[in-house]
N, C-alpha and C. Protein backbone atom coordinates (compact mmCIF):
# COMPACT_ATOMS: atom_id res chain seq x y z
N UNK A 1 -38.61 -59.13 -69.90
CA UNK A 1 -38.75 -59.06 -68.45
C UNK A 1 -39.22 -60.41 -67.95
N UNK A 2 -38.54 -61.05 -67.34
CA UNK A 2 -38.71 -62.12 -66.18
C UNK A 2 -39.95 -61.93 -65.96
N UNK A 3 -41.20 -63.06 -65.80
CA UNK A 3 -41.95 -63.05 -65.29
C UNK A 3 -43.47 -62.31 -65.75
N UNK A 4 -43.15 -61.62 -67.13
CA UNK A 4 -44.32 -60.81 -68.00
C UNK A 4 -44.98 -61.95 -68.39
N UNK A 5 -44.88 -62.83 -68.60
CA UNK A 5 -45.37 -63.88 -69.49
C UNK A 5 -46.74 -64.03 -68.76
N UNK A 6 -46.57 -64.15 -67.37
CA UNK A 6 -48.21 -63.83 -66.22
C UNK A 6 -48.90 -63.01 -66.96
N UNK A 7 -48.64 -61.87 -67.19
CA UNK A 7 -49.55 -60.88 -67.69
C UNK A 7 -50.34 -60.49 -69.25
N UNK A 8 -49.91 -61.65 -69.72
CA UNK A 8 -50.09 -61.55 -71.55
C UNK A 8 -51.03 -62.47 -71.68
N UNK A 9 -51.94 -62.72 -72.07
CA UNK A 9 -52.78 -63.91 -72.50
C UNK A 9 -52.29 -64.34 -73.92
N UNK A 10 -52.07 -63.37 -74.81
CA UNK A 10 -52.45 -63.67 -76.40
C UNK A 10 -50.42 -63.74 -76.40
N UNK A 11 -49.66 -63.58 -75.77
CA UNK A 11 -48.40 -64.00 -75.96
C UNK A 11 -47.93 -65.76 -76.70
N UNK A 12 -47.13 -65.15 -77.60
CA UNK A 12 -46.96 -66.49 -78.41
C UNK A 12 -46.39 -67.44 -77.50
N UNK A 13 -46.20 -68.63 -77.59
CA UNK A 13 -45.95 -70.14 -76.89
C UNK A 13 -44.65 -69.94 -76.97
N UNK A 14 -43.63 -70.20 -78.20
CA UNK A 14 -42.51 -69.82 -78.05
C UNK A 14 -41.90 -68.78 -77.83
N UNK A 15 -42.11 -67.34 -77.45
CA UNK A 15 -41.99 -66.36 -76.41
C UNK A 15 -41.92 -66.71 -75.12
N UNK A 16 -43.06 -67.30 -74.54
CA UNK A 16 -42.79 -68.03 -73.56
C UNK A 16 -42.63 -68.85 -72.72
N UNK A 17 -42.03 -69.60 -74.01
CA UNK A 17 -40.89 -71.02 -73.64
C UNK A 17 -39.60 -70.47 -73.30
N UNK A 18 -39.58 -69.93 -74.19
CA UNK A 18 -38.00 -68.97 -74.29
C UNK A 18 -37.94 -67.97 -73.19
N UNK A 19 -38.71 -67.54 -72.45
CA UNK A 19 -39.00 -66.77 -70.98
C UNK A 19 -38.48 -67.53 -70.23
N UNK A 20 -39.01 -69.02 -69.63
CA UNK A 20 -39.24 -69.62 -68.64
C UNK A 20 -37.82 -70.55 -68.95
N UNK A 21 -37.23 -70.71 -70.11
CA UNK A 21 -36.01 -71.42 -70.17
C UNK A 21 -34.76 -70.05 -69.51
N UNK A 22 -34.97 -68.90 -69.79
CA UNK A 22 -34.32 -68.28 -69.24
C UNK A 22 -33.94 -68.08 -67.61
N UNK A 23 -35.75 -68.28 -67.11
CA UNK A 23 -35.45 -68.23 -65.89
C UNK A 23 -35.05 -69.31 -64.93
N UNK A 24 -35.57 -70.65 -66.04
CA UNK A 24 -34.47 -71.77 -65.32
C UNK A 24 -32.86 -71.81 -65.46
N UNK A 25 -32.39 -71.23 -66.15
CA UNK A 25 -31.05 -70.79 -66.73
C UNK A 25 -30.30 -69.83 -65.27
N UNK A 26 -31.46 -69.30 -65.29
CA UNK A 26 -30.77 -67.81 -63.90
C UNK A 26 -30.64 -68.26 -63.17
N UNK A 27 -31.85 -69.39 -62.80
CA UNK A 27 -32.03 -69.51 -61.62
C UNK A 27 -30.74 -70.73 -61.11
N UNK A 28 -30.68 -71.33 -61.93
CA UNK A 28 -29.68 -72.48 -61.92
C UNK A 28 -28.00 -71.58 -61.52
N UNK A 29 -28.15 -70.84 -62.31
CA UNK A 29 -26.67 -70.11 -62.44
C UNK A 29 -26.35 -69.33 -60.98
N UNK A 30 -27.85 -68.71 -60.16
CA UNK A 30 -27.92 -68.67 -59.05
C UNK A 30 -27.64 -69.40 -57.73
N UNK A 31 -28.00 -70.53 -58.43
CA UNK A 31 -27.77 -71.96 -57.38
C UNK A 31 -26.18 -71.79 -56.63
N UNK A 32 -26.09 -72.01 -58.11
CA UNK A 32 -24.12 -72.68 -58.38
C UNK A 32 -23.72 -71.62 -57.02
N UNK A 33 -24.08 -70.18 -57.89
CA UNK A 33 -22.60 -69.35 -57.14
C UNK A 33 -23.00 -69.00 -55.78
N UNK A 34 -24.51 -68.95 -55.05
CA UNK A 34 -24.78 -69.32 -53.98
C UNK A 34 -24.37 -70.19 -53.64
N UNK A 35 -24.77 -71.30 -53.80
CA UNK A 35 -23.75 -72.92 -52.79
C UNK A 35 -22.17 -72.39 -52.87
N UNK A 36 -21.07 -71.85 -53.95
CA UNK A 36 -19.97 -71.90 -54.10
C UNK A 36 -19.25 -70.91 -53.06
N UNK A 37 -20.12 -69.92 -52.71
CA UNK A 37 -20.32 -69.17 -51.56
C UNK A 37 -20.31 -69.40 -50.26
N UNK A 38 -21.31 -70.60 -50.37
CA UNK A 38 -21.46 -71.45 -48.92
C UNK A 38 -22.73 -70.59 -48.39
N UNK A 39 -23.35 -69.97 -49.08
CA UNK A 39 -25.08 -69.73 -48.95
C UNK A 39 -26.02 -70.39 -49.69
N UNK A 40 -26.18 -71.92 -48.51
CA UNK A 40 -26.95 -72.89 -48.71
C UNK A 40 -28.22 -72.75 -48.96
N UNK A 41 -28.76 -71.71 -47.55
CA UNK A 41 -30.16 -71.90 -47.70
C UNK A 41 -30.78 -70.62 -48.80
N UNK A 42 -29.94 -69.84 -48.92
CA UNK A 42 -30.22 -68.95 -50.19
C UNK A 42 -30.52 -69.99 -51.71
N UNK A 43 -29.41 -70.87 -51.89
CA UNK A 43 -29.04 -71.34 -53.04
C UNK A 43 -30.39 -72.32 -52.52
N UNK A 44 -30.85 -73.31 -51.55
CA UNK A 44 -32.09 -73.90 -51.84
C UNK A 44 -33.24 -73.28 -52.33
N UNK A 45 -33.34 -71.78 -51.94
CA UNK A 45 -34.40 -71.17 -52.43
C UNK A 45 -34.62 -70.80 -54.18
N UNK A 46 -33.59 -70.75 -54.48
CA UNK A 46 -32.61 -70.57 -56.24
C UNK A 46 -33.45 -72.25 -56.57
N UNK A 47 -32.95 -73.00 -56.06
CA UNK A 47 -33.31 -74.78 -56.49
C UNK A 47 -34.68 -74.41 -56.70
N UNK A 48 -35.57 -74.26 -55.27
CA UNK A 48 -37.28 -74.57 -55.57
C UNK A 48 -37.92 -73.84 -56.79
N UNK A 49 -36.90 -72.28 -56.69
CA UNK A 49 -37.70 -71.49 -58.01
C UNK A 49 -37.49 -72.11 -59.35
N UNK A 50 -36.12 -72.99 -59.86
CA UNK A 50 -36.21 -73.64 -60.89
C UNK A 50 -36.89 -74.54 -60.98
N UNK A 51 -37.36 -75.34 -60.31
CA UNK A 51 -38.04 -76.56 -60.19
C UNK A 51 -39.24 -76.05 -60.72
N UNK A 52 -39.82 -74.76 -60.39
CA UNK A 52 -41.09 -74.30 -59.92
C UNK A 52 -41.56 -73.88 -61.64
N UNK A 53 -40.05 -73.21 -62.38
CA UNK A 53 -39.93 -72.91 -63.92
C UNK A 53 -40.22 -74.09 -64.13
N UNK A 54 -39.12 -74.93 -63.95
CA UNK A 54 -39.63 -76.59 -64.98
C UNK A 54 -40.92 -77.08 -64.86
N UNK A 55 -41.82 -76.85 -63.52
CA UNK A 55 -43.27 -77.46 -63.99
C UNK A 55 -44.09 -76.96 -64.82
N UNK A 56 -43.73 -74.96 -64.83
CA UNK A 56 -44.47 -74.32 -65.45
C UNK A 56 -43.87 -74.73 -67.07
N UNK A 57 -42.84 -75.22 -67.77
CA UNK A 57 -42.32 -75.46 -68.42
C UNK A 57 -43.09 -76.45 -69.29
N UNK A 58 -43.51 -77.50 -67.97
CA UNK A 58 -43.85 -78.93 -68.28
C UNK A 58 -45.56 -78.76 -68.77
N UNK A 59 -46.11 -77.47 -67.79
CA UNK A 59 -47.15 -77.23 -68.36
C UNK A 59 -47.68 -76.44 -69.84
N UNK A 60 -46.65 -75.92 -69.73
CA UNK A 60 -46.81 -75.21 -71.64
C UNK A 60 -46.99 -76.12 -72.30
N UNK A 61 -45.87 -77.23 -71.71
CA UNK A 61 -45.68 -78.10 -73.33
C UNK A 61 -47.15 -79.19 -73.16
N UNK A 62 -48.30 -79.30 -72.27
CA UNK A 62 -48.52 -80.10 -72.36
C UNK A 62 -49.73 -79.38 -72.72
N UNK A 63 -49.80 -78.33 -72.75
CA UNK A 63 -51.01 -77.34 -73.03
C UNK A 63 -51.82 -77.10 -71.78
N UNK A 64 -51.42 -77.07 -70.44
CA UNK A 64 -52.41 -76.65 -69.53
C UNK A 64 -51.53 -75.09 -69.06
N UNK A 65 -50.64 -74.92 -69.68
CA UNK A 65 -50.43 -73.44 -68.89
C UNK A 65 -51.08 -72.44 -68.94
N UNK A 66 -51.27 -71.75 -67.94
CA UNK A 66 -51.78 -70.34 -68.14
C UNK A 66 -51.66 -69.05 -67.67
N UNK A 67 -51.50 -68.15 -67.88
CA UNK A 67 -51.12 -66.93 -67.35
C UNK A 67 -51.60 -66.55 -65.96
N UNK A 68 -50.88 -66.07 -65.03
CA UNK A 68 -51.23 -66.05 -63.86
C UNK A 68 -52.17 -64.35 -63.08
N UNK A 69 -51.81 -64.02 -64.33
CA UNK A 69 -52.53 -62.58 -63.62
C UNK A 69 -53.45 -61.86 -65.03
N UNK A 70 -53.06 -62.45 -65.77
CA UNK A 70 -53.86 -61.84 -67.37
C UNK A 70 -55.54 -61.87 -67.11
């Protein structure tokens, strides 16, 4: 499930790397077929949420991530 990774403290690192690469994956794949649509400002909202994966991304790897509701 998208987005459990908030709720786990003791969840392994690569569990959820492999979470958050997914949801940059969706979210990207979201982009595309929004813009291809010609639903721009939908597909910008698709952009900020990947962006938003890649920092949380950037924070695993650097060791400051942390669960948001655990």
């Amino acid at each position: 499930m998208a987005g459990s990774r908030h709720f786990f403290r003791n969840q392994p690192a690569e569990q959820t790397r492999a979470e958050i690469k997914d949801d940059i994956k969706n979210s990207r794949t979201a982009q595309r077929d929004l813009q291809a649509t010609g639903q721009h400002r939908l597909a910008e909202t698709m952009r900020e949420a990947a962006d938003e994966h890649l920092d949380e991304l950037n924070n695993l790897n650097n060791g400051t991530w942390t669960p948001n509701h655990a």
